[in-house]
C-alpha atoms as a PDB file:
ATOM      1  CA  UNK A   1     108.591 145.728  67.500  1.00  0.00           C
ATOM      2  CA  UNK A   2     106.497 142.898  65.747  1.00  0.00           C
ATOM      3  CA  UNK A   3     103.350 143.059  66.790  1.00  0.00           C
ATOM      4  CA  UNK A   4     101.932 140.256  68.963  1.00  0.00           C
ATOM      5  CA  UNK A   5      99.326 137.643  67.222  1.00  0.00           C
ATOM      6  CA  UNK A   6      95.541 137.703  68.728  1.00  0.00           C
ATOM      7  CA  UNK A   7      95.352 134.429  70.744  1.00  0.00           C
ATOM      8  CA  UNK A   8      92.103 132.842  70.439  1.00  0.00           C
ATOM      9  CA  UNK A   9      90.878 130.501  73.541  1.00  0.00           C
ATOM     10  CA  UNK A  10      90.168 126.867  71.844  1.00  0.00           C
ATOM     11  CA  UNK A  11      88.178 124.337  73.943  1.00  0.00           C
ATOM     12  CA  UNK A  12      91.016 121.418  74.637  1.00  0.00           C
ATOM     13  CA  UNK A  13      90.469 117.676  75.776  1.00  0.00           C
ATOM     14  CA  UNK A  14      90.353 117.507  79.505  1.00  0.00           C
ATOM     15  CA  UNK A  15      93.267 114.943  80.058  1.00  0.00           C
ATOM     16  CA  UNK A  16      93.859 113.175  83.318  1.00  0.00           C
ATOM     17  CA  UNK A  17      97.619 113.369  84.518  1.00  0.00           C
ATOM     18  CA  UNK A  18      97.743 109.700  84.087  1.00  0.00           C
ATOM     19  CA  UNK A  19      97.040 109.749  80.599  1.00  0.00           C
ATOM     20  CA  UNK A  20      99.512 112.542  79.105  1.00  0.00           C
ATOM     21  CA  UNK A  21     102.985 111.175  78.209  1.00  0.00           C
ATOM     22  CA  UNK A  22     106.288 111.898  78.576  1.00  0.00           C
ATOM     23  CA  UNK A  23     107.842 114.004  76.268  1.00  0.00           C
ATOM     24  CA  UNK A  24     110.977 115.811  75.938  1.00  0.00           C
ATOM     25  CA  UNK A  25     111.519 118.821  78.633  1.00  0.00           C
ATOM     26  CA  UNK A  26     111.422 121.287  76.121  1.00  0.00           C
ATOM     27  CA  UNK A  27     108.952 119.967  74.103  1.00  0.00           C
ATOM     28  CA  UNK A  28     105.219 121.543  74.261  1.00  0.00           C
ATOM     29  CA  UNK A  29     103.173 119.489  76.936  1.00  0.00           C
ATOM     30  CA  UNK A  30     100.827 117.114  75.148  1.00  0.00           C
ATOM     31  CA  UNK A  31      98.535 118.340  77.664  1.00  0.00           C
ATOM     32  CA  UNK A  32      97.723 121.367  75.290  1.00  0.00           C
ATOM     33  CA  UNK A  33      98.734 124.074  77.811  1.00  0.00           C
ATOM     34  CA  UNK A  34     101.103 125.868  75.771  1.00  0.00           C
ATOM     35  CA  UNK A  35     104.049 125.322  78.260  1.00  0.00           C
ATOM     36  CA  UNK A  36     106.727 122.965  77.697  1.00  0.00           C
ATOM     37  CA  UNK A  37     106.571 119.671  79.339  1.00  0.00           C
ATOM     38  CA  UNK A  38     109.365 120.702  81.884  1.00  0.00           C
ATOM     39  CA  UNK A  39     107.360 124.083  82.895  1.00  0.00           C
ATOM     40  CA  UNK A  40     103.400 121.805  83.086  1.00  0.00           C
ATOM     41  CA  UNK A  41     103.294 118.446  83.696  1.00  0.00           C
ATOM     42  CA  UNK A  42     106.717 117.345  83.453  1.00  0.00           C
ATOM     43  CA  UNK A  43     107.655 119.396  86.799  1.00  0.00           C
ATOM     44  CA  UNK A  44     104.975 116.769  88.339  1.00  0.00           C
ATOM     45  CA  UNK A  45     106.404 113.869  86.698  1.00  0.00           C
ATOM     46  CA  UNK A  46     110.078 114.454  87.845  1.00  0.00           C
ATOM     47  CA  UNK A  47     108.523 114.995  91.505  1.00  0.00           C
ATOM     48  CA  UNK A  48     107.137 112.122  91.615  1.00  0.00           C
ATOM     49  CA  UNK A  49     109.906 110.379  90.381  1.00  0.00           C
ATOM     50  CA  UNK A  50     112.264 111.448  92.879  1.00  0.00           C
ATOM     51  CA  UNK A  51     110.067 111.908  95.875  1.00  0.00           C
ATOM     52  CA  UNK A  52     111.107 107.860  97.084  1.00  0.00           C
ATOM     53  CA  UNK A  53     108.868 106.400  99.747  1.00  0.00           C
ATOM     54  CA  UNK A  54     111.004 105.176 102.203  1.00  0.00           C
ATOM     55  CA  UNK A  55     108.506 102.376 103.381  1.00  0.00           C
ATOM     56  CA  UNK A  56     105.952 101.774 100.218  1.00  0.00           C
ATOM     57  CA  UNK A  57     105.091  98.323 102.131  1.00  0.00           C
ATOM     58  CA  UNK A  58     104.239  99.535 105.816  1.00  0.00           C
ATOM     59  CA  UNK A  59     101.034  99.221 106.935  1.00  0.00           C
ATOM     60  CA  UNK A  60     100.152  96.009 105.176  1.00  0.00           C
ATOM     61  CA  UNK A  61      99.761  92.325 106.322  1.00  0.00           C
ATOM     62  CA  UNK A  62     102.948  90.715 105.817  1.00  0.00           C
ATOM     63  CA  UNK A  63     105.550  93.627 105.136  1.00  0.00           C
ATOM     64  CA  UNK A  64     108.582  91.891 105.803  1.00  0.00           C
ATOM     65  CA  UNK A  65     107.965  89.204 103.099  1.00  0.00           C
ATOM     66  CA  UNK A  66     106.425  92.127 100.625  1.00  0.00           C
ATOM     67  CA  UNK A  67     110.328  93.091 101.079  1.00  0.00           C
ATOM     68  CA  UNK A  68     111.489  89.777 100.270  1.00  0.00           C
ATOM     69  CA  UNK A  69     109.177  88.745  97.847  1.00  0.00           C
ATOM     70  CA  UNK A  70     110.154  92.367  95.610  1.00  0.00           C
ATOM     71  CA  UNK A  71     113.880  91.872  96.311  1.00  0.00           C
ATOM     72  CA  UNK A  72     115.030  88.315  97.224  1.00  0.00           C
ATOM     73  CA  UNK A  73     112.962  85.455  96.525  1.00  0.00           C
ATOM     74  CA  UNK A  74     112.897  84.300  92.774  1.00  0.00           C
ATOM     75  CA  UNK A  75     109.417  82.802  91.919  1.00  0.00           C
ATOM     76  CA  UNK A  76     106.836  82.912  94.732  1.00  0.00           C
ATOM     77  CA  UNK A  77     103.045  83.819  94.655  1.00  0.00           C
ATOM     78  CA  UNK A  78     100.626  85.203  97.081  1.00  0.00           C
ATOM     79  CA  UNK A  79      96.356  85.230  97.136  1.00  0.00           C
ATOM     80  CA  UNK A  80      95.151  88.615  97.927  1.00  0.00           C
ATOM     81  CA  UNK A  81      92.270  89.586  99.806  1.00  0.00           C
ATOM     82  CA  UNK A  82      90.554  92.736  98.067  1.00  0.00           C
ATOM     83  CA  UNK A  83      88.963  95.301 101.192  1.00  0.00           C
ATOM     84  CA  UNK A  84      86.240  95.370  98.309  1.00  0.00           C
ATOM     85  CA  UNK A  85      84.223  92.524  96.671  1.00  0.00           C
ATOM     86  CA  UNK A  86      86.174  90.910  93.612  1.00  0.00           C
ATOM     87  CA  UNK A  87      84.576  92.992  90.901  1.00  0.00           C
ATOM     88  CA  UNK A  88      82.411  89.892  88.333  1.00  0.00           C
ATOM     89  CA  UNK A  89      84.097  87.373  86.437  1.00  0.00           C
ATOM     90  CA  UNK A  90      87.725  88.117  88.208  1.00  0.00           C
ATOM     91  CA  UNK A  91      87.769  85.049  90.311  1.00  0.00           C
ATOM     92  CA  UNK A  92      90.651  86.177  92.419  1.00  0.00           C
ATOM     93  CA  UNK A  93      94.153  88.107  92.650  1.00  0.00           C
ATOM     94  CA  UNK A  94      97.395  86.507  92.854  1.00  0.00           C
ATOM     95  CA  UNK A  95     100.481  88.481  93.499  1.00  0.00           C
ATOM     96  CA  UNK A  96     103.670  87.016  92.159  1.00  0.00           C
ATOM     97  CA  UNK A  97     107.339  88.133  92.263  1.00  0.00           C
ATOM     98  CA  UNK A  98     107.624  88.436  88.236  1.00  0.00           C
ATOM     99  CA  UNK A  99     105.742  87.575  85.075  1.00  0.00           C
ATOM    100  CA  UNK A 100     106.421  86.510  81.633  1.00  0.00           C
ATOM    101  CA  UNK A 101     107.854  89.334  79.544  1.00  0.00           C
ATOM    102  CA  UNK A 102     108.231  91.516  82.805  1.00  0.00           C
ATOM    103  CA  UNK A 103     104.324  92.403  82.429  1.00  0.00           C
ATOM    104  CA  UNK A 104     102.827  94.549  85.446  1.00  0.00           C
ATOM    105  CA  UNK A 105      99.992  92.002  85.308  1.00  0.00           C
ATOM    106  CA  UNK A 106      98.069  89.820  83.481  1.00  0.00           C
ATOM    107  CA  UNK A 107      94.231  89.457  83.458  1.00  0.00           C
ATOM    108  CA  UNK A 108      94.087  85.624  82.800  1.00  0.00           C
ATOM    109  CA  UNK A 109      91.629  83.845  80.064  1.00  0.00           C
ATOM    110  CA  UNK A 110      89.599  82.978  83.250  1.00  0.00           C
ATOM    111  CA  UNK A 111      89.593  86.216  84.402  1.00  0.00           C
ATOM    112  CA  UNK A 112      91.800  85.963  86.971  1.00  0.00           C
ATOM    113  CA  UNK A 113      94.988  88.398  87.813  1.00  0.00           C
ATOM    114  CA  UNK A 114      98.358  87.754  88.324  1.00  0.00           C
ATOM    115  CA  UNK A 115     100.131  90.916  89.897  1.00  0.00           C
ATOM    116  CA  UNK A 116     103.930  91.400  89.179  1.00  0.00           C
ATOM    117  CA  UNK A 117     106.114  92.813  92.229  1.00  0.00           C
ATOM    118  CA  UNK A 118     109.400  92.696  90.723  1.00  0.00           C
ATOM    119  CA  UNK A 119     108.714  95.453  87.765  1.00  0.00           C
ATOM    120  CA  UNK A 120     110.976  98.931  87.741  1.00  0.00           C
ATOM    121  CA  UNK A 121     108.216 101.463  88.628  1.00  0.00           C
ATOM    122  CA  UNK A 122     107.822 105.167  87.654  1.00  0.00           C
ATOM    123  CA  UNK A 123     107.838 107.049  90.390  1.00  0.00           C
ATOM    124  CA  UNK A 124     108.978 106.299  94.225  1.00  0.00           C
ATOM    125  CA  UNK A 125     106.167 105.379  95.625  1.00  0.00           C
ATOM    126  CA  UNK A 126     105.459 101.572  95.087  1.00  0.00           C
ATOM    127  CA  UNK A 127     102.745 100.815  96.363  1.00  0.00           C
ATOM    128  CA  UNK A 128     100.904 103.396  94.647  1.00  0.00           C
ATOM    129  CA  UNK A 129     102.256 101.978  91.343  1.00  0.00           C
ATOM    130  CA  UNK A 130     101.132  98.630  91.914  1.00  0.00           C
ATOM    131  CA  UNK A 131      97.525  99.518  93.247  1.00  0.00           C
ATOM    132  CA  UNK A 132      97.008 101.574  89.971  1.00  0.00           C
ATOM    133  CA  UNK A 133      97.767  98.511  88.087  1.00  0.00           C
ATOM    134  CA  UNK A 134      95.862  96.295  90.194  1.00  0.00           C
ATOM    135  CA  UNK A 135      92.644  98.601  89.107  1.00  0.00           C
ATOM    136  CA  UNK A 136      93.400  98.881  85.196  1.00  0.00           C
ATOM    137  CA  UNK A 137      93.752  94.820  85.476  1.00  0.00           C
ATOM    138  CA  UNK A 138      90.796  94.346  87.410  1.00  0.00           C
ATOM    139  CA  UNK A 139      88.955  96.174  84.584  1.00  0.00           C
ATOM    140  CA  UNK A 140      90.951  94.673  81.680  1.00  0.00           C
ATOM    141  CA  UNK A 141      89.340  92.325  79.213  1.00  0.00           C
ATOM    142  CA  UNK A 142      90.154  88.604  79.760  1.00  0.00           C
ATOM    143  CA  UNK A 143      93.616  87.229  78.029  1.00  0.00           C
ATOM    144  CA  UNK A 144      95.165  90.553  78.440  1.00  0.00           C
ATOM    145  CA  UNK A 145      98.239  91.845  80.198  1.00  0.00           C
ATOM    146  CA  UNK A 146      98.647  95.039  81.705  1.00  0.00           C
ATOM    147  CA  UNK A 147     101.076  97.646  80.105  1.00  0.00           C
ATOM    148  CA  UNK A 148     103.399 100.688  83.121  1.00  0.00           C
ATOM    149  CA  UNK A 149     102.578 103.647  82.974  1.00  0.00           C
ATOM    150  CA  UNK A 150     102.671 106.503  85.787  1.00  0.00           C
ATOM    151  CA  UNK A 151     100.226 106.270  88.120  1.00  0.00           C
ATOM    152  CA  UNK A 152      98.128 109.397  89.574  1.00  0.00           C
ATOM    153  CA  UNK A 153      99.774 111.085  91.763  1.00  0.00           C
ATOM    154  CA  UNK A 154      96.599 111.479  93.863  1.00  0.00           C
ATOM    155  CA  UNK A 155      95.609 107.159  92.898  1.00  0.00           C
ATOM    156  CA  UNK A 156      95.057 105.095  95.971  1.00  0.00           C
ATOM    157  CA  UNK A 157      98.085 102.993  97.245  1.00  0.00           C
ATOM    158  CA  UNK A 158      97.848  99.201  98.189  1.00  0.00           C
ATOM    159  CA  UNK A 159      96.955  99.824 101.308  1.00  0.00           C
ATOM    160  CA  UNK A 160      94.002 101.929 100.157  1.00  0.00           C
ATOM    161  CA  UNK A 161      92.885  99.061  98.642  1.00  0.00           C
ATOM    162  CA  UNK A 162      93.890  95.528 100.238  1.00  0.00           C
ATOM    163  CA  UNK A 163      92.034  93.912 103.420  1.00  0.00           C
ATOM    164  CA  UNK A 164      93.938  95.082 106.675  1.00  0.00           C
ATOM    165  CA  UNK A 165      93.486  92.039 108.277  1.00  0.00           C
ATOM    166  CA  UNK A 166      93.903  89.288 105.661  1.00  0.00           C
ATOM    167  CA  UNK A 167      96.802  87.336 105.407  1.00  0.00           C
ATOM    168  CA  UNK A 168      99.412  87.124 103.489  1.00  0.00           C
ATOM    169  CA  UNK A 169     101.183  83.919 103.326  1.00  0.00           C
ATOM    170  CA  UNK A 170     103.653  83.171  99.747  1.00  0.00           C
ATOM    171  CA  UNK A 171     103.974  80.313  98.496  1.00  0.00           C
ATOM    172  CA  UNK A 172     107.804  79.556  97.111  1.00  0.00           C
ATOM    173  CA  UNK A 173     108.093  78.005  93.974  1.00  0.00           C
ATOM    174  CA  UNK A 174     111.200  75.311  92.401  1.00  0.00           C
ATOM    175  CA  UNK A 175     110.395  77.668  88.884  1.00  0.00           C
ATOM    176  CA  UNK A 176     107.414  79.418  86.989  1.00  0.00           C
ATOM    177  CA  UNK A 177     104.737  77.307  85.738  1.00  0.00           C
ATOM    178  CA  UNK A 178     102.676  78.879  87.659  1.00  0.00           C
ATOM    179  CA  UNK A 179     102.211  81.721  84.904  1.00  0.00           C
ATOM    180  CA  UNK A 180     100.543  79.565  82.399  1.00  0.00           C
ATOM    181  CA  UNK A 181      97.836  77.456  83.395  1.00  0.00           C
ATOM    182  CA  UNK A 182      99.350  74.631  80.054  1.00  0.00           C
ATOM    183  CA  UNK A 183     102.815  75.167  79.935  1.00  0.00           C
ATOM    184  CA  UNK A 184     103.593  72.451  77.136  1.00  0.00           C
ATOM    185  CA  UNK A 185     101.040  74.644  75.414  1.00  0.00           C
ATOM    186  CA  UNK A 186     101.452  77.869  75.540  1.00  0.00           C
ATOM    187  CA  UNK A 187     103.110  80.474  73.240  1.00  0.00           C
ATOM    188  CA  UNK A 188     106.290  80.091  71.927  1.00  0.00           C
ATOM    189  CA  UNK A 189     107.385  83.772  73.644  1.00  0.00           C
ATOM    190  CA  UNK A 190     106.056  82.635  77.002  1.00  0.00           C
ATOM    191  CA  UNK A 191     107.226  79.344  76.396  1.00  0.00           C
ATOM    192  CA  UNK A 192     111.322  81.250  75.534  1.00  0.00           C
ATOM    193  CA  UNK A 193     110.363  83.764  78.804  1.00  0.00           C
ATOM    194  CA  UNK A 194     109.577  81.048  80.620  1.00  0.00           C
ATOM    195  CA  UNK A 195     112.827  78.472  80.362  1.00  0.00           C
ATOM    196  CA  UNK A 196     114.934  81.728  80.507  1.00  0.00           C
ATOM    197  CA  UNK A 197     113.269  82.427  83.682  1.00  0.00           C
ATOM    198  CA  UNK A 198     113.457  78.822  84.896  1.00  0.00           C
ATOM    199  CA  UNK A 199     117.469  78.772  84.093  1.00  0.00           C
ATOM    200  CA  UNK A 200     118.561  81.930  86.626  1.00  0.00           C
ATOM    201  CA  UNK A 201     116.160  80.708  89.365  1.00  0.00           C
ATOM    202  CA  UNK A 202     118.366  80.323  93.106  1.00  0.00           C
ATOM    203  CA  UNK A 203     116.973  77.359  94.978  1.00  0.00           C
ATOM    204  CA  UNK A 204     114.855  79.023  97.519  1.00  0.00           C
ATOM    205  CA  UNK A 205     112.740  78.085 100.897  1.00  0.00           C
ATOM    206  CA  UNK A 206     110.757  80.292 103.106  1.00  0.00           C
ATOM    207  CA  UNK A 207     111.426  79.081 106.880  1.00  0.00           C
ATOM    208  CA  UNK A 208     107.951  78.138 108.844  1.00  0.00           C
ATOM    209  CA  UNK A 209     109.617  78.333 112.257  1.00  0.00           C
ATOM    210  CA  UNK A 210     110.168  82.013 112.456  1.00  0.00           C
ATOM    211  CA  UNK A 211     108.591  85.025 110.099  1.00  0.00           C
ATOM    212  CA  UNK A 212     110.297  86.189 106.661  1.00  0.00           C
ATOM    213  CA  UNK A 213     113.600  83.938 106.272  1.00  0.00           C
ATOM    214  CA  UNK A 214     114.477  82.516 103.761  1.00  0.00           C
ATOM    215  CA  UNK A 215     117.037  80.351 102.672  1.00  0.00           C
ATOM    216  CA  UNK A 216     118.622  79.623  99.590  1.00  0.00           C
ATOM    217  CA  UNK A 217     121.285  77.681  97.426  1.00  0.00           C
ATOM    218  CA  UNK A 218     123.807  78.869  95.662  1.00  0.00           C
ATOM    219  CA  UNK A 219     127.184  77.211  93.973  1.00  0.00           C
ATOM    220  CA  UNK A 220     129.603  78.066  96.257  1.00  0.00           C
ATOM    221  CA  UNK A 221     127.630  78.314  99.713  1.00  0.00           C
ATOM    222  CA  UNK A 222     124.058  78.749 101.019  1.00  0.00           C
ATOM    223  CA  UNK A 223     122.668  81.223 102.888  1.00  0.00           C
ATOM    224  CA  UNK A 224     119.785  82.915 104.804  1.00  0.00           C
ATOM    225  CA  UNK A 225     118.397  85.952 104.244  1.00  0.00           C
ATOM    226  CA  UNK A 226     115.836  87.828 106.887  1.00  0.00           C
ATOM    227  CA  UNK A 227     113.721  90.579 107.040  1.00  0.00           C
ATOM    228  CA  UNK A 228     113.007  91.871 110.015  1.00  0.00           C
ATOM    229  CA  UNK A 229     110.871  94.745 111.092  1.00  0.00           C
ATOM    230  CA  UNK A 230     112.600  96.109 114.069  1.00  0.00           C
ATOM    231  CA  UNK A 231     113.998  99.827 113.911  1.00  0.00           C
ATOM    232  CA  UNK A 232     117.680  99.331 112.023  1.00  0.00           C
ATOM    233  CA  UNK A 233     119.960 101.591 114.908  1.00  0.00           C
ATOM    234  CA  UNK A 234     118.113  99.076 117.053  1.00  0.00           C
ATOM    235  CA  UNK A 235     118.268  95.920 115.100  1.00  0.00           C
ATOM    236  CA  UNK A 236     122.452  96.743 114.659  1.00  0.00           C
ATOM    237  CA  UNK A 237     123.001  97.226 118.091  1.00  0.00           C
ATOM    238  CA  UNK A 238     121.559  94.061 119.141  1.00  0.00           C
ATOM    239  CA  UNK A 239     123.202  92.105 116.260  1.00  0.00           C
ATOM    240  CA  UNK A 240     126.732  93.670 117.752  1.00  0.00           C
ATOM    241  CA  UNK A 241     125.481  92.587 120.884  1.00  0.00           C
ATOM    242  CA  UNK A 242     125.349  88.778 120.184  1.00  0.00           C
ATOM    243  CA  UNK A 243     128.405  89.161 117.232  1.00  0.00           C
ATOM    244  CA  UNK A 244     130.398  90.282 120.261  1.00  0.00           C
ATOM    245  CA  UNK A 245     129.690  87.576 122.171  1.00  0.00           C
ATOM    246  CA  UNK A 246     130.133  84.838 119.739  1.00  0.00           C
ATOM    247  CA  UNK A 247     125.894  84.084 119.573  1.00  0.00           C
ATOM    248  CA  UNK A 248     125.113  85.475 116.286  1.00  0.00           C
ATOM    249  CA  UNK A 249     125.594  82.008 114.237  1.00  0.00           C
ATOM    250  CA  UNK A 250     123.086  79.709 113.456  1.00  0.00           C
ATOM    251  CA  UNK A 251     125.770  76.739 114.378  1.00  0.00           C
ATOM    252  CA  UNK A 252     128.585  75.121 113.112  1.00  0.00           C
ATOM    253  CA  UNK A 253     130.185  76.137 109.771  1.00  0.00           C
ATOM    254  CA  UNK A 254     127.516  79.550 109.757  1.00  0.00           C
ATOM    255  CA  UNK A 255     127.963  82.847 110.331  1.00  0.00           C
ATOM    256  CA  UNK A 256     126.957  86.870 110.179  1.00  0.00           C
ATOM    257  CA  UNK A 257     128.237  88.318 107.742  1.00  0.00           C
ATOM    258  CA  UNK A 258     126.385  91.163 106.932  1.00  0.00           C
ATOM    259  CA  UNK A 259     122.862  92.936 105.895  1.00  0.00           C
ATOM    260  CA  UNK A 260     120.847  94.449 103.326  1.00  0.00           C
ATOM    261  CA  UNK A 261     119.267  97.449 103.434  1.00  0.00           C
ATOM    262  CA  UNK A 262     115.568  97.513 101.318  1.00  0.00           C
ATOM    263  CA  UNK A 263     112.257  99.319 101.266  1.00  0.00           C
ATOM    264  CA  UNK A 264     112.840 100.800 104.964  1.00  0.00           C
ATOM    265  CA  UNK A 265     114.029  97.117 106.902  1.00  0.00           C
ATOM    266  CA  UNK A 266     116.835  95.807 107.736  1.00  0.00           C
ATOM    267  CA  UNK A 267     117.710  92.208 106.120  1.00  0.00           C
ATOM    268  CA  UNK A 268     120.598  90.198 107.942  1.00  0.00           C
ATOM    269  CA  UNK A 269     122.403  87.671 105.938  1.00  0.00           C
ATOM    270  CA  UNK A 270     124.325  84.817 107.113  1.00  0.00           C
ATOM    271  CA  UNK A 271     126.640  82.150 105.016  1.00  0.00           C
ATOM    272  CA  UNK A 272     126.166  78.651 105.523  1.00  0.00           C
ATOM    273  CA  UNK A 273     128.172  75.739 104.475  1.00  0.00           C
ATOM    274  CA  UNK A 274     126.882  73.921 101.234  1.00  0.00           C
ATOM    275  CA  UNK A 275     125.276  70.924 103.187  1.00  0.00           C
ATOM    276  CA  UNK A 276     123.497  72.897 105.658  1.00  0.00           C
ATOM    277  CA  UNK A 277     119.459  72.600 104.415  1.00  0.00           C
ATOM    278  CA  UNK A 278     116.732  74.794 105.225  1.00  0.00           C
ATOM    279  CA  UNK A 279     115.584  71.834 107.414  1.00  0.00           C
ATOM    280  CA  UNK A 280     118.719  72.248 109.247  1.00  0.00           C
ATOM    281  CA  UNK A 281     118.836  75.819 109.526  1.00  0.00           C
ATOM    282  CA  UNK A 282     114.913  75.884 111.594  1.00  0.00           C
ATOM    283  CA  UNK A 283     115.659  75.037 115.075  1.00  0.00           C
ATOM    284  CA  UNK A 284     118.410  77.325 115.150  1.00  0.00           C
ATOM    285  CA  UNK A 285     116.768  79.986 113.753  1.00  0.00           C
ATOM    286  CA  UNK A 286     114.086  79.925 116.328  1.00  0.00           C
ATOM    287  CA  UNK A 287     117.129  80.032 119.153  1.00  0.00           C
ATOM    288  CA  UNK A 288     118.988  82.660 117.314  1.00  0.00           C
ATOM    289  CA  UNK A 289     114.917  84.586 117.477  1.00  0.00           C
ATOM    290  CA  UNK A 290     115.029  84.275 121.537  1.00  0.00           C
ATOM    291  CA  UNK A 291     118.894  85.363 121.894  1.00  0.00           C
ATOM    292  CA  UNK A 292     117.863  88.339 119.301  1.00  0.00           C
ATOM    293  CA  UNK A 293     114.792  89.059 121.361  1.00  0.00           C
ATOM    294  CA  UNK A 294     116.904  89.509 124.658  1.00  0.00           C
ATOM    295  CA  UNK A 295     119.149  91.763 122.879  1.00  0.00           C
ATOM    296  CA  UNK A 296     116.370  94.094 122.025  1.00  0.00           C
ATOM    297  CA  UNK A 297     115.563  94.751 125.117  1.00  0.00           C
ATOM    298  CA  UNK A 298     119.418  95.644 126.467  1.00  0.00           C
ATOM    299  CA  UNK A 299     119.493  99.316 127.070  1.00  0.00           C
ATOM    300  CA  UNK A 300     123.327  99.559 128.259  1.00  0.00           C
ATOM    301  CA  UNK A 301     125.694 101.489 126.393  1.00  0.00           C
ATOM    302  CA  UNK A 302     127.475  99.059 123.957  1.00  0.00           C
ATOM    303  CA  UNK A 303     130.853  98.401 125.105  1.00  0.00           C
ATOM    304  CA  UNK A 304     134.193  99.019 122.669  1.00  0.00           C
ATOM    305  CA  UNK A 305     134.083  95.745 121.653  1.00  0.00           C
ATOM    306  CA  UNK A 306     130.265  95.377 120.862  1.00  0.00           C
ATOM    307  CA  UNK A 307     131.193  98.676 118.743  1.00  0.00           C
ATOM    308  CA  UNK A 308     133.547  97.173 117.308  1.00  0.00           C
ATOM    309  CA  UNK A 309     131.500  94.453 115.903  1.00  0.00           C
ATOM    310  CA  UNK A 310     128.568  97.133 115.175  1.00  0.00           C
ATOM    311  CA  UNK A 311     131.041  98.921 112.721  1.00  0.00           C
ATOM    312  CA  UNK A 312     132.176  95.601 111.188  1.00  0.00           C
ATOM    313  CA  UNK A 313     128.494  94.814 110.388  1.00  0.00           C
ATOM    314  CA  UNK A 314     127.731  98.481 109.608  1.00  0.00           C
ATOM    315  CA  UNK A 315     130.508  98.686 107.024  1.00  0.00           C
ATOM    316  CA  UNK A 316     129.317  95.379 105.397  1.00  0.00           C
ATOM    317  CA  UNK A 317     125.691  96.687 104.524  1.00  0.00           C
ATOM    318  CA  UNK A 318     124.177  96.761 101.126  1.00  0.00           C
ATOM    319  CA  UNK A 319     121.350  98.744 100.120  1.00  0.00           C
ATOM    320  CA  UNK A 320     119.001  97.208  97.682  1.00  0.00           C
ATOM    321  CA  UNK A 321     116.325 100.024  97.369  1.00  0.00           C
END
């Protein structure tokens, strides 16, 4: 039998989990363990990647458009109120639905941040992936973006640090010129990223009548898409309710037909004809709000042909997240 080497004990760099990288399962860990990656750190890593929060947004001011902002709404931005003073020289933090060159963020010249929502993210959990970029860009160096990486598994989520109370109202933009202060001036990457971006935006307007809808344009039709925060068995059994009884438009020429599933909520979607605005579509969105409201509350079996509808909506679902 060979005879086994002497191991010696050498002093390694302490390494936080955040700053080893990926490697190849049966590579050594870079941590300098000894094990490979899929036996040390890598068994973390995969955890975390699979472990999916089913509701990264709950909790916060606003979680219905947090859905729609990450998942529907091409080029919007939102101020954010820190629960902690805005560290010096950052003037303030802007979330916005994407960035040039699909950056996490960008720590502006002025020192101001611009927080991306619609990036892929390492692991399932969100909201912990964009608070740990919100701290490395509130610490960046002005003119800088903000490169992914995998956040801590024990790192505080956004609701660890965001103001409970403030408010979070977006603002919907026609394109993205809100990412460069100059946009005749800017770089000729940002300036490519930027008319790209500009090209595939859909038409979009947030409703003011009711909370989260949105309406948008698109060649062949328009429709409205909207989030709402009531528990989904619920939410489908009143939407039968009112499909079943020929109530679940939103007038002439609209109509029901169907819902997304994302981040946890349930998002119906309606069609509506080409010529029907979002000015058009208010008032009877704030009806279709009451009717929905009174369905709710029913707590009657549904009858076969309320189940009926139910299964006609259930079967047309699409989950985005």
């Amino acid at each position: 039998m060979a005879k086994k080497r002497p191991q010696t004990k050498a002093e390694r760099p302490q390494l936080s989990d955040a700053d080893i990288p990926v490697v190849g399962a049966r590579e050594p860990c870079p941590c300098g363990s000894g094990r490979r990656y899929k036996a040390c750190h890598g068994r973390a890593a995969a955890h975390a990647t699979t472990e999916l929060v089913h509701r990264p947004f709950e909790g916060l001011p606003g979680e219905c458009d947090w859905v729609a902002l990450r998942e529907l709404v091409p080029a919007a931005t939102v101020e954010l109120t820190l629960a902690e003073a805005l560290p010096e020289g950052v003037p303030s933090v802007t979330l916005a639905t994407v960035l040039p060159m699909a950056w996490p963020a960008l720590r502006r010249d002025d020192g101001s941040i611009l927080l991306g929502l619609q990036n892929d993210t390492p692991s399932g959990d969100i909201s912990r992936d964009l608070a740990d970029t919100l701290r490395r860009a509130l610490a960046a160096a002005p003119g800088t973006p903000v490169e992914g990486r995998r956040a801590p598994a024990d790192g505080p989520r956004l609701q660890d640090l965001l103001a409970p109370e403030g408010a979070f109202e977006p603002v919907v933009h026609d394109g993205f010129e809100f990412w460069v202060p100059d946009a005749e001036n800017t770089t000729p990457e940002v300036a490519a990223s930027l008319e790209r971006a500009n090209a595939a935006a859909i038409p979009t307007v947030k409703l003011s009548g009711v909370d989260a809808a949105y309406w948008c344009e698109t060649p062949d039709k328009n429709h409205l898409r909207w989030v709402m925060p009531h528990p989904e068995e619920q939410l489908l059994d009143a939407l039968a309710r009112l499909h079943a009884a020929g109530r679940s438009s939103l007038g002439e020429g609209t109509r029901l037909v169907g819902s997304f599933r994302a981040h946890g909520l349930t998002v119906p979607v309606w069609d509506l004809p080409s010529g029907v605005s979002a000015d058009d579509v208010e008032k009877p969105a704030a009806e279709f709000a009451e009717r929905l409201a009174a369905a709710l509350s029913a707590t009657e079996p549904l009858t076969s042909e309320e189940r009926r509808a139910r299964g006609g909506l259930t079967s047309r679902q699409v989950t985005l997240s």
